[in-house]
Protein backbone atom coordinates (compact mmCIF):
# COMPACT_ATOMS: atom_id res chain seq x y z
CA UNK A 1 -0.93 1.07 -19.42
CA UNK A 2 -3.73 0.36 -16.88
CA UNK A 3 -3.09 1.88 -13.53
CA UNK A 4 -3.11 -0.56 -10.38
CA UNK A 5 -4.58 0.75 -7.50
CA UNK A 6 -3.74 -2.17 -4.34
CA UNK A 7 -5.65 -2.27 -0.77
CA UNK A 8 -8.23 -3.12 0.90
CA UNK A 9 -12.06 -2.38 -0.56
CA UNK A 10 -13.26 -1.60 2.79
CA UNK A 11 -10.34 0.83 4.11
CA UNK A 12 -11.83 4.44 4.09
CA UNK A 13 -8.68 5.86 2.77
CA UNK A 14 -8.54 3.07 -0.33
CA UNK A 15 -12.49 4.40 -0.84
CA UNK A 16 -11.73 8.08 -0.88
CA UNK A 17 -8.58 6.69 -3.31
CA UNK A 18 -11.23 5.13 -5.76
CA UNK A 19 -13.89 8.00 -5.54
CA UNK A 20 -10.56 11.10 -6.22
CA UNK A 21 -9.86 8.61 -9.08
CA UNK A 22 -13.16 7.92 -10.79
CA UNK A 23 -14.20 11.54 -10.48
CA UNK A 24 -11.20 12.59 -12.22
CA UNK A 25 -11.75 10.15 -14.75
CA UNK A 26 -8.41 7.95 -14.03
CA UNK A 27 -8.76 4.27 -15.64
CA UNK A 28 -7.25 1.99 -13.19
CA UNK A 29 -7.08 -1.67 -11.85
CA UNK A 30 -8.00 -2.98 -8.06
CA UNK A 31 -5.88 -5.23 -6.47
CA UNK A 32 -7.32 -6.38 -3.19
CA UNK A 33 -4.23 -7.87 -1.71
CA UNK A 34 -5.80 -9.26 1.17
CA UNK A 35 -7.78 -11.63 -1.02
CA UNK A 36 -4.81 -12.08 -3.95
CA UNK A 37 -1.97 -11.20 -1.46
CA UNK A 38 1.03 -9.67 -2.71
CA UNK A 39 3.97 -10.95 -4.81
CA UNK A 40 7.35 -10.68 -2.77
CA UNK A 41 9.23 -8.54 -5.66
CA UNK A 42 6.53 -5.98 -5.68
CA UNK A 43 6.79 -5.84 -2.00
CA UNK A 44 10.52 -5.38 -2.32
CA UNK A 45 10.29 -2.55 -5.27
CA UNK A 46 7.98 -0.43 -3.21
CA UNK A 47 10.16 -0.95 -0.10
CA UNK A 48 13.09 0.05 -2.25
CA UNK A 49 11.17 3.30 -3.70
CA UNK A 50 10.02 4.26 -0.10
CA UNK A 51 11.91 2.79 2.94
CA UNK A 52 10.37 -0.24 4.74
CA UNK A 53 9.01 2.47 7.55
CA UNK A 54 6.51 4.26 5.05
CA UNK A 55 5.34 0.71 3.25
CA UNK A 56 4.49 -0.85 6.71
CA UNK A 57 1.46 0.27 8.23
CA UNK A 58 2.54 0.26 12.27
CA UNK A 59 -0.81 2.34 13.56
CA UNK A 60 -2.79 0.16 12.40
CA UNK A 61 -4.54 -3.24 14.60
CA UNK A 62 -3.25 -5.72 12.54
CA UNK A 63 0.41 -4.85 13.60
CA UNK A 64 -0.41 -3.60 17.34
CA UNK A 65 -2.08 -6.83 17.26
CA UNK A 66 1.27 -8.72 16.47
CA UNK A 67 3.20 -10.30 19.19
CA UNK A 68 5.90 -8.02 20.83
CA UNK A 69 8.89 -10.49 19.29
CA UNK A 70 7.31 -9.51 15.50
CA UNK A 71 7.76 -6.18 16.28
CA UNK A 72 10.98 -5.96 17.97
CA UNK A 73 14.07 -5.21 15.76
CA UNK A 74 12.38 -4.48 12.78
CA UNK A 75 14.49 -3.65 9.16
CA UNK A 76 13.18 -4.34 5.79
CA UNK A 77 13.87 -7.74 5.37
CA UNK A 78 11.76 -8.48 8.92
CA UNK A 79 9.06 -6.15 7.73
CA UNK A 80 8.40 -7.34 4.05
CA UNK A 81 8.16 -10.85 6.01
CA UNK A 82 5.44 -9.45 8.08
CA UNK A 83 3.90 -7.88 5.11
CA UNK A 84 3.85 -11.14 3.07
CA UNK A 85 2.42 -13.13 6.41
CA UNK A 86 -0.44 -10.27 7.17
CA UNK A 87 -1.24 -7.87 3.75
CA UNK A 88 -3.22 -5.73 5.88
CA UNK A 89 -0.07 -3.96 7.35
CA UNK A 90 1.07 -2.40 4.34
CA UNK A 91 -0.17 1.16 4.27
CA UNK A 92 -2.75 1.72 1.64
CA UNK A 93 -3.58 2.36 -0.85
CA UNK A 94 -0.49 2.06 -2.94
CA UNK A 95 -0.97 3.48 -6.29
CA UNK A 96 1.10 2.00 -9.27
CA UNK A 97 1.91 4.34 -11.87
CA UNK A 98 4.00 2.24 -13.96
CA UNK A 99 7.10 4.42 -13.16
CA UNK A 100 7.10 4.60 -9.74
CA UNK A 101 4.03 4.39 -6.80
CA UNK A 102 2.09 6.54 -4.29
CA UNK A 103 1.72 4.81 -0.83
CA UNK A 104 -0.96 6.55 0.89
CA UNK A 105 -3.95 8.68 -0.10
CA UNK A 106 -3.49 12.61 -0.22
CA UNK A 107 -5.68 14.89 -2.77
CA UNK A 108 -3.09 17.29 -3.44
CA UNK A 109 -0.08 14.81 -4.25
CA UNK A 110 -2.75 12.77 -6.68
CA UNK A 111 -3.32 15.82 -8.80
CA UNK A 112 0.11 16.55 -8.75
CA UNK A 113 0.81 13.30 -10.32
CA UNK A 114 -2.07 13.59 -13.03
CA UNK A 115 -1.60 17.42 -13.86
């Protein structure tokens, strides 16, 4: 199975992603899903796996750039919404591992998953 790695190409933390996985010789997929979006089931499994609050990217513009109302009385159903309308507020990268995912970029939890 061919690892999928989703994001953004020009988010810093999706670059450092592809660089930790290339060097260490990891075969995987890109997904940019702000130019192929995201499928709403995928969006609800990693939701399910993490919580709604670590898929959705709130520090980033995108979202402080929502209206107040979008923002207000958020839950998952509300959030995957948002995610659907605007892919760049899901926190990235999200790394699919067939089993489960990674959502985020940290050195130290990536070689855990490959050691």
């Amino acid at each position: 199975m061919t690892l999928i790695l989703y994001g953004i190409p020009n988010c810093d933390t999706v670059k450092k992603a592809r660089v930790w996985l290339s060097e260490h010789g990891v075969a995987f997929d890109f997904h940019d899903y702000k130019k192929s979006g995201i499928d709403r089931a995928r969006l609800e499994q990693w939701v399910a796996e993490h919580g709604w609050e670590t898929v959705l990217n709130r520090a980033g513009t995108t979202f402080r750039g929502l209206p107040d109302a979008d923002k207000a009385d958020l839950n998952a159903a509300k959030a995957i919404g948002l995610m659907l309308a605007q892919p760049s507020i899901i926190k990235r990268p999200v790394l699919d591992l067939g089993d489960r995912t990674l959502v985020g970029f940290k050195p130290d939890l990536y070689a855990a998953a490959f050691a």
